[in-house]
Protein backbone atom coordinates (compact mmCIF):
# COMPACT_ATOMS: atom_id res chain seq x y z
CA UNK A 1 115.91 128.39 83.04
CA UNK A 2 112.25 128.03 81.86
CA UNK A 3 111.03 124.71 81.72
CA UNK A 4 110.28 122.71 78.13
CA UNK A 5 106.44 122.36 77.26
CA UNK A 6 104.72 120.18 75.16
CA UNK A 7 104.62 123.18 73.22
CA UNK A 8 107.86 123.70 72.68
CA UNK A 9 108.35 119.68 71.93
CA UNK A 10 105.35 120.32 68.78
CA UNK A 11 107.75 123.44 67.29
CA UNK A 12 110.79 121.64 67.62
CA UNK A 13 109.45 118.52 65.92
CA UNK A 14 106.96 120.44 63.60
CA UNK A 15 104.08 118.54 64.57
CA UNK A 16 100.98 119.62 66.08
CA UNK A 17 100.69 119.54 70.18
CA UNK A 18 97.94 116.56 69.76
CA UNK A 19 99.82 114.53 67.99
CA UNK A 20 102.78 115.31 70.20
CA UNK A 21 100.80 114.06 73.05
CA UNK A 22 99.59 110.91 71.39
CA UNK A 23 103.09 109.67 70.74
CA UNK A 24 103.75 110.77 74.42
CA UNK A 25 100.55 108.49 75.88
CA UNK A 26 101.35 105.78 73.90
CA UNK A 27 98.42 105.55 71.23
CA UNK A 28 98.77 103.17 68.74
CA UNK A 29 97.62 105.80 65.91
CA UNK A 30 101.58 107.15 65.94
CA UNK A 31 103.71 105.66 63.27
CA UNK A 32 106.63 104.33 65.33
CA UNK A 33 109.27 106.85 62.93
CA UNK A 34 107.50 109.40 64.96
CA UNK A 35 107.30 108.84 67.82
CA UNK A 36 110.99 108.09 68.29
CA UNK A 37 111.05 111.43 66.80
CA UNK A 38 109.19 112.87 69.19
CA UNK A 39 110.87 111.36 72.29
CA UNK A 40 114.35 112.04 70.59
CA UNK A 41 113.05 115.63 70.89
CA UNK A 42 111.62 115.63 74.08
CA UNK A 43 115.05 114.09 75.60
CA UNK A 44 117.09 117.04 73.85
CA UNK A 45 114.57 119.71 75.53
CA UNK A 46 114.85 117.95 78.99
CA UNK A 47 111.06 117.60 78.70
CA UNK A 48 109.06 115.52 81.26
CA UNK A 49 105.24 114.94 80.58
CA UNK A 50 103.17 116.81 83.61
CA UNK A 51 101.76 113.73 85.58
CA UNK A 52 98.67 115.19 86.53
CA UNK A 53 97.54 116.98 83.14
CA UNK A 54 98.49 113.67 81.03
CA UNK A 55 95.86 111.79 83.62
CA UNK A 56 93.34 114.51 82.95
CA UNK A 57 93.54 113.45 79.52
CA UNK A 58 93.54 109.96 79.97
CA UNK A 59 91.10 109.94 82.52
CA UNK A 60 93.64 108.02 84.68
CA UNK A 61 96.03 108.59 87.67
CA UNK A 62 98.38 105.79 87.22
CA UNK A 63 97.80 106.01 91.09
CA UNK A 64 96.25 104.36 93.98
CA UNK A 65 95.73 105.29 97.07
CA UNK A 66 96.59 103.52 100.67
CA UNK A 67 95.11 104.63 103.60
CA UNK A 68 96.48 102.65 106.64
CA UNK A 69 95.97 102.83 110.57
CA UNK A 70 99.24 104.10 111.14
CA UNK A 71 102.60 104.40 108.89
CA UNK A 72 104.66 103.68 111.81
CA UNK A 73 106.09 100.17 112.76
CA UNK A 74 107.05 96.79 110.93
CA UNK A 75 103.96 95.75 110.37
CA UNK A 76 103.15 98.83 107.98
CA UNK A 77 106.64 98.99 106.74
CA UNK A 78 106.23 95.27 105.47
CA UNK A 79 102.72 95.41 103.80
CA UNK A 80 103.42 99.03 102.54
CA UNK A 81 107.01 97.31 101.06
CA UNK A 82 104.81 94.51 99.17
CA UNK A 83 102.43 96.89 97.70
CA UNK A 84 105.07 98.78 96.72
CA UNK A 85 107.12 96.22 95.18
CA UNK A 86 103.86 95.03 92.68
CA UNK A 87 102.90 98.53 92.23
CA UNK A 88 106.37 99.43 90.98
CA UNK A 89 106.32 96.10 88.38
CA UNK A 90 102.61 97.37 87.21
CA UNK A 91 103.72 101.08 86.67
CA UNK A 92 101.55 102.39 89.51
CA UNK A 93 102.35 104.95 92.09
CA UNK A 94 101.26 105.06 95.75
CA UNK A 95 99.76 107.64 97.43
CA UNK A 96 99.80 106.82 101.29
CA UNK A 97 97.98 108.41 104.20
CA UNK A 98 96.84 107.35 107.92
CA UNK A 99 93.63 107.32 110.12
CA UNK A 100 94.96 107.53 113.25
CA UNK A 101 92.00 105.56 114.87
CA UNK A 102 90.18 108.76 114.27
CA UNK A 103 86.85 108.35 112.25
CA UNK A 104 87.40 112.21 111.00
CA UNK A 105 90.80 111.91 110.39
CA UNK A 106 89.70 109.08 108.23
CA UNK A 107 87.38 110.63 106.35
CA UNK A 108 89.76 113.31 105.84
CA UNK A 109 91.93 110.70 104.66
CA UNK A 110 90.01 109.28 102.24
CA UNK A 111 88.24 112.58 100.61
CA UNK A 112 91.92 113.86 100.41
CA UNK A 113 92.12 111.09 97.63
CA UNK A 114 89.22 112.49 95.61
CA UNK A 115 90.30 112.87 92.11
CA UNK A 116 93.69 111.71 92.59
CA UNK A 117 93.50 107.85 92.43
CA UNK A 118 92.41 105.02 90.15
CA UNK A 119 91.54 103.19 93.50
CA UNK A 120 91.74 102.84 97.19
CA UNK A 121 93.41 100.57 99.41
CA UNK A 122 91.95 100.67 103.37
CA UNK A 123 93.14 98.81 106.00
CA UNK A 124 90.55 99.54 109.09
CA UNK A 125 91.07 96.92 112.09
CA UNK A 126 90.34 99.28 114.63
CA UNK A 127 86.79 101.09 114.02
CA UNK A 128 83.33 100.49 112.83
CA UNK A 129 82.67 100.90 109.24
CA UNK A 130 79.86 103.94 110.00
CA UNK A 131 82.95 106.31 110.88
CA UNK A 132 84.37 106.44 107.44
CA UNK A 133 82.54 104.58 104.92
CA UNK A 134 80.60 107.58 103.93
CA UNK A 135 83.57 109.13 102.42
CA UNK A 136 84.77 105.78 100.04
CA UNK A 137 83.25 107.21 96.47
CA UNK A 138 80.94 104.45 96.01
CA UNK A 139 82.05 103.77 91.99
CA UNK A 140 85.88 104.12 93.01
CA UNK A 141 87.28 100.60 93.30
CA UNK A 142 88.27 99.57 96.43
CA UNK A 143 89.91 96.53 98.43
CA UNK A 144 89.61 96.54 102.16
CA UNK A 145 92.33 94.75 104.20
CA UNK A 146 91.70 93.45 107.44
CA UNK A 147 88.10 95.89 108.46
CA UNK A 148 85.97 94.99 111.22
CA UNK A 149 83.41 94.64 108.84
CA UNK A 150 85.01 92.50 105.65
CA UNK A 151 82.49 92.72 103.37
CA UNK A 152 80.93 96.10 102.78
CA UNK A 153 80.16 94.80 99.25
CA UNK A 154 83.85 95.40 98.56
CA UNK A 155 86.16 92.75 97.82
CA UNK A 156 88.71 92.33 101.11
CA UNK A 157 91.32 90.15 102.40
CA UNK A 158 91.62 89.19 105.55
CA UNK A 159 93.84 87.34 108.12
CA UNK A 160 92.34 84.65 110.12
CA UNK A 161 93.74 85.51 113.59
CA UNK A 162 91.63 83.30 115.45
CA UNK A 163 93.62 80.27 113.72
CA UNK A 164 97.28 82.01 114.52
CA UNK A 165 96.56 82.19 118.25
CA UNK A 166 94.94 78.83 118.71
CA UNK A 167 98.27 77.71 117.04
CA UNK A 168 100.37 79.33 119.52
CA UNK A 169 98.07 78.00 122.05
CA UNK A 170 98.24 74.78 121.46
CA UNK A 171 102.12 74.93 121.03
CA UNK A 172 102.33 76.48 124.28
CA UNK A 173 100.25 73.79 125.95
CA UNK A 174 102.29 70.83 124.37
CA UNK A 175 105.28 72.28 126.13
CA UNK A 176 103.70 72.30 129.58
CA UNK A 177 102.63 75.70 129.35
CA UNK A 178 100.15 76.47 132.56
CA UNK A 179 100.42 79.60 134.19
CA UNK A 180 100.12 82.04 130.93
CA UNK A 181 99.84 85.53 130.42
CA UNK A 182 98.06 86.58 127.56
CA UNK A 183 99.21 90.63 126.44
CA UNK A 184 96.32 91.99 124.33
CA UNK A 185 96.08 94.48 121.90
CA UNK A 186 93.37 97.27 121.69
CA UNK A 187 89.98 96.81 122.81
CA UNK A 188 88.21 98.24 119.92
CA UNK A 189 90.86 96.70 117.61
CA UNK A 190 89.12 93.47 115.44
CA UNK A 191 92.30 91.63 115.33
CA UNK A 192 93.36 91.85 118.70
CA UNK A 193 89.79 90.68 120.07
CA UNK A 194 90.18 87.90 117.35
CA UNK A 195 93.53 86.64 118.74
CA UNK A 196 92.32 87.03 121.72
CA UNK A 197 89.52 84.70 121.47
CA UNK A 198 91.42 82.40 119.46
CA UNK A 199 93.98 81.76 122.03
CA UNK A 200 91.35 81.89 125.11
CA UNK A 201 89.36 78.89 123.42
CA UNK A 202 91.57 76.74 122.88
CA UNK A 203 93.40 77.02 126.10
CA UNK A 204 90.19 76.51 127.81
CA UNK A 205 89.09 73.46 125.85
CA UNK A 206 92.63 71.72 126.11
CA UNK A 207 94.33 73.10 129.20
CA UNK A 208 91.66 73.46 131.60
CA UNK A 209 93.34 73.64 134.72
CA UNK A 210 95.74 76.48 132.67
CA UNK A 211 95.44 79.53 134.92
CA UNK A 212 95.47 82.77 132.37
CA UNK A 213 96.11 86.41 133.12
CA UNK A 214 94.91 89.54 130.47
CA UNK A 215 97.05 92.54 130.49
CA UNK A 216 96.19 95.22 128.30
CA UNK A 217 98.68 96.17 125.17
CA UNK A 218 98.32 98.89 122.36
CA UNK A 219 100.62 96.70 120.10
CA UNK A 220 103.55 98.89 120.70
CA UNK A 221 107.11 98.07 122.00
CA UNK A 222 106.49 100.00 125.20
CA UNK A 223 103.76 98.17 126.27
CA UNK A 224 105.39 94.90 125.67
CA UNK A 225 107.79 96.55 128.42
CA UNK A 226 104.79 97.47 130.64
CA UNK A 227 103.53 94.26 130.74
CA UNK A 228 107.17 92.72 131.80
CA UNK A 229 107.49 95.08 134.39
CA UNK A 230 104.03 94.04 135.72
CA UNK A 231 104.08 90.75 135.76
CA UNK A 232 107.89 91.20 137.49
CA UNK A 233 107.14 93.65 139.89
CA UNK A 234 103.83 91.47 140.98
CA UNK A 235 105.21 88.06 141.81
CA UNK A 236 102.73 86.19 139.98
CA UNK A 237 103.30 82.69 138.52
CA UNK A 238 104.14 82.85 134.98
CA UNK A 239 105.36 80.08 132.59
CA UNK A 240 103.96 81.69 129.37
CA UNK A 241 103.84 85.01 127.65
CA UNK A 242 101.72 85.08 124.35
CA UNK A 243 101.49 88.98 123.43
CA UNK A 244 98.79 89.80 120.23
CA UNK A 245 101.92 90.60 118.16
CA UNK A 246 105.41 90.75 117.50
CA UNK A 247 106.19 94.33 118.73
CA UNK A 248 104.89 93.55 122.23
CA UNK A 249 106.49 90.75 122.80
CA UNK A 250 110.04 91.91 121.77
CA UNK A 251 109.53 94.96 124.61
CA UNK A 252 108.24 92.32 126.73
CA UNK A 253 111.12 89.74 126.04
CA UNK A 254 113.72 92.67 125.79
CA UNK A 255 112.56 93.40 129.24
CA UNK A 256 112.74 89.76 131.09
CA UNK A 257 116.09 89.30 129.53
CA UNK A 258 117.10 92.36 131.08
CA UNK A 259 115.59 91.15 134.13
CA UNK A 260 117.75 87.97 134.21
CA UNK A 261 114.89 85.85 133.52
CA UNK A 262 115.56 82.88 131.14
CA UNK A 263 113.97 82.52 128.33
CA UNK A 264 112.19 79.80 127.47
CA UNK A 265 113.37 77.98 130.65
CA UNK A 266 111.50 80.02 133.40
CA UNK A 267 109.04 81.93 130.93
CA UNK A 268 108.33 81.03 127.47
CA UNK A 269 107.47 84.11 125.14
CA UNK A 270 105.76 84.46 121.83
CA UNK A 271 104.18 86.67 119.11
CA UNK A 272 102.12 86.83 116.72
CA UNK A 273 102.58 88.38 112.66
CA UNK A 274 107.30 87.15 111.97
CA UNK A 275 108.17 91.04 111.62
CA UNK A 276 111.72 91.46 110.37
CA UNK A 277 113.16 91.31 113.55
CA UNK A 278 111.26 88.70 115.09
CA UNK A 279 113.41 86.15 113.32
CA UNK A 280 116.66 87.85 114.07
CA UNK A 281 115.36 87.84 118.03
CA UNK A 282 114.72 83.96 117.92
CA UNK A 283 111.30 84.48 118.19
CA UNK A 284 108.06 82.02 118.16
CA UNK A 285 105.56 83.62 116.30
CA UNK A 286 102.49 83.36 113.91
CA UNK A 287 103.61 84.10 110.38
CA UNK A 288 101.38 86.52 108.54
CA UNK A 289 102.71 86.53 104.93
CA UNK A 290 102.73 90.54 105.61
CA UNK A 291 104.04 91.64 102.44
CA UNK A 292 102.52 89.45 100.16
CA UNK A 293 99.56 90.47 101.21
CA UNK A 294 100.05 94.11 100.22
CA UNK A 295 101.07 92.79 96.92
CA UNK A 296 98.12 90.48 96.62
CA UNK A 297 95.79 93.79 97.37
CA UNK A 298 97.32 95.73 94.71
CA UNK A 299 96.69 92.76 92.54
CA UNK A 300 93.06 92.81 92.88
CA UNK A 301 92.99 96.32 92.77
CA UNK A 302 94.18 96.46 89.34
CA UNK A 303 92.08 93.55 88.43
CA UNK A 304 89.26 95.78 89.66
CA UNK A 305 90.00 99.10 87.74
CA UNK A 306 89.96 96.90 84.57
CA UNK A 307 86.86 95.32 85.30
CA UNK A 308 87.87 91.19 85.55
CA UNK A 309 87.28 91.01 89.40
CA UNK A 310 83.55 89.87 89.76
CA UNK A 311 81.32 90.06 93.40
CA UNK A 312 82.88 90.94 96.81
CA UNK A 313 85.01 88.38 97.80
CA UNK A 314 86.75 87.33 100.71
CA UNK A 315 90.70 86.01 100.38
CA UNK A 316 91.50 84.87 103.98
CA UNK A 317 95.17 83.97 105.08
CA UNK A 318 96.02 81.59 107.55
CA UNK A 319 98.77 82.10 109.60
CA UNK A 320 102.03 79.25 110.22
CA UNK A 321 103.63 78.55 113.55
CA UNK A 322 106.56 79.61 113.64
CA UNK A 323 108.43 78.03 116.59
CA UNK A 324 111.80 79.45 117.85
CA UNK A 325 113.99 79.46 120.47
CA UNK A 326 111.83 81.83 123.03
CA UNK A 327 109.77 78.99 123.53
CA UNK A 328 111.93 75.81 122.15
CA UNK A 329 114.19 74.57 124.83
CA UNK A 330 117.61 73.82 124.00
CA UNK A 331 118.00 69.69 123.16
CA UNK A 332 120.77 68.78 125.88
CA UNK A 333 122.37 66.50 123.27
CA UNK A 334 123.45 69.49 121.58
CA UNK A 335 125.58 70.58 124.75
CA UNK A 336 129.29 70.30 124.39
């Protein structure tokens, strides 16, 4: 069965195709008589307006584009889930695509949205601005989340990592907290060496006879699991596990529990960004707001694309302690 065209919609209603497509867009120059008319028609013929010819003439997409690190993981899940969710109440679709840490798969990534969006959502922790920024269209708006470099003359949110892990610190050291191993994310990533930092200061200036140990992390699960078996399988003194985010420490606490060690008792373990499942796992964390922060991008976005954003500005979001039972011991008046 062929399908109905706006063609077929003007016959049926006996009015021309423009004004068939007016009543379609929405212009106010239809008298509302007909264009019920006209949609009461369209309905019957099982019509549905081509997407991409009605944003030709419009000279709009009703889409916006999110290019991300990865697609894989909570993290992503969450912030893709808030940008969704705002996109959805605005009327907006989502186009997604990744980088893979690749500075030509970027740029692929982002000239692959040429002509297809209204604007551009980036979120570029883990390389240099130089490796893609030559394929953002300079007039299509943009809002960078989380780049190494934040301002770009774009507007861009960021999260101030630094402040999450010298909270974690400092909860760690007001437990007792002296023999601490500190999992890191990727070198080249911006907010791993952030958290890093963060957490390395303040341990320094108030713990200074704290003894810490680096062991590298790629934020996944598995090396959350390296890093247990490492630190197991080497004997060393360890009171304190504070991995650069949630993932990594949930392989590394999945892995001590499976190695009989008590948590918090013998080691205490936290995270950093209250994923989904950190909660359900009990864990102390560093609360990035993750999805609201997708929905806060696609906020400004819009604001953007109708021109009431001014100047590139910064929105930075500081992260909560979150303190759970991987590093809160149990109060012995609560035993039976």
């Amino acid at each position: 069965m062929t399908e109905a065209t706006i063609r077929d919609v003007a016959r049926e209603a006996q009015l021309s195709v423009a004004s068939v497509s007016r009543a379609l867009n929405g212009h106010k120059s239809v008298r509302p008589e007909t264009r019920a008319r006209i949609v009461a028609v369209a309905d019957e013929l099982g019509y549905v307006p081509h997407a991409g010819a009605r944003s030709l003439s419009m000279a709009r997409s009703n889409a916006i584009g999110v290019v991300l690190p990865d697609l894989h993981g909570e993290f992503f899940s969450e912030i893709v889930r808030g940008m969704d969710r705002e996109a959805t109440r605005l009327g907006l679709q989502l186009l997604l695509s990744n980088m893979h840490a690749d500075p030509v798969q970027a740029g692929l990534a982002l000239r692959a949205m040429h002509g297809r969006v209204d604007g551009l959502l980036i979120m570029c922790p883990q390389m240099r601005s130089e490796g893609w920024a030559g394929s953002l269209p300079r007039g299509l708006p943009a809002v960078l989340l989380n780049t190494s470099e934040p301002t770009m003359d774009r507007p861009s949110m960021a999260i101030d990592n630094r402040a999450g892990a010298a909270a974690i610190a400092r909860h760690l050291v007001s437990i007792g907290r002296r023999s601490i191993v500190h999992i890191a994310g990727p070198d080249h990533n911006v907010d791993a060496r952030e958290r890093h930092k963060g957490f390395e200061d303040v341990i320094r200036a108030e713990a200074p006879d704290a003894v810490i140990t680096v062991l590298p992390g790629d934020f996944n699960e598995e090396s959350g699991e390296a890093a247990a078996a490492q630190i197991l399988s080497s004997g060393m003194k360890v009171d304190a596990i504070f991995a650069a985010n949630d993932m990594m420490a949930v392989g590394c606490l999945q892995a001590l529990r499976a190695a009989g060690v008590r948590v918090p008792e013998e080691i205490a373990v936290a995270g950093f960004d209250d994923v989904p499942i950190a909660r359900y796992l009990a864990l102390t964390t560093a609360r990035v707001r993750i999805a609201e922060i997708g929905a806060r991008a696609v906020i400004r976005l819009t604001e953007i694309m109708s021109g009431h954003e001014e100047g590139a500005k910064i929105e930075v979001q500081i992260p909560e302690l979150v303190v759970r039972g991987t590093t809160q011991m149990p109060d012995p008046s609560d035993a039976p």
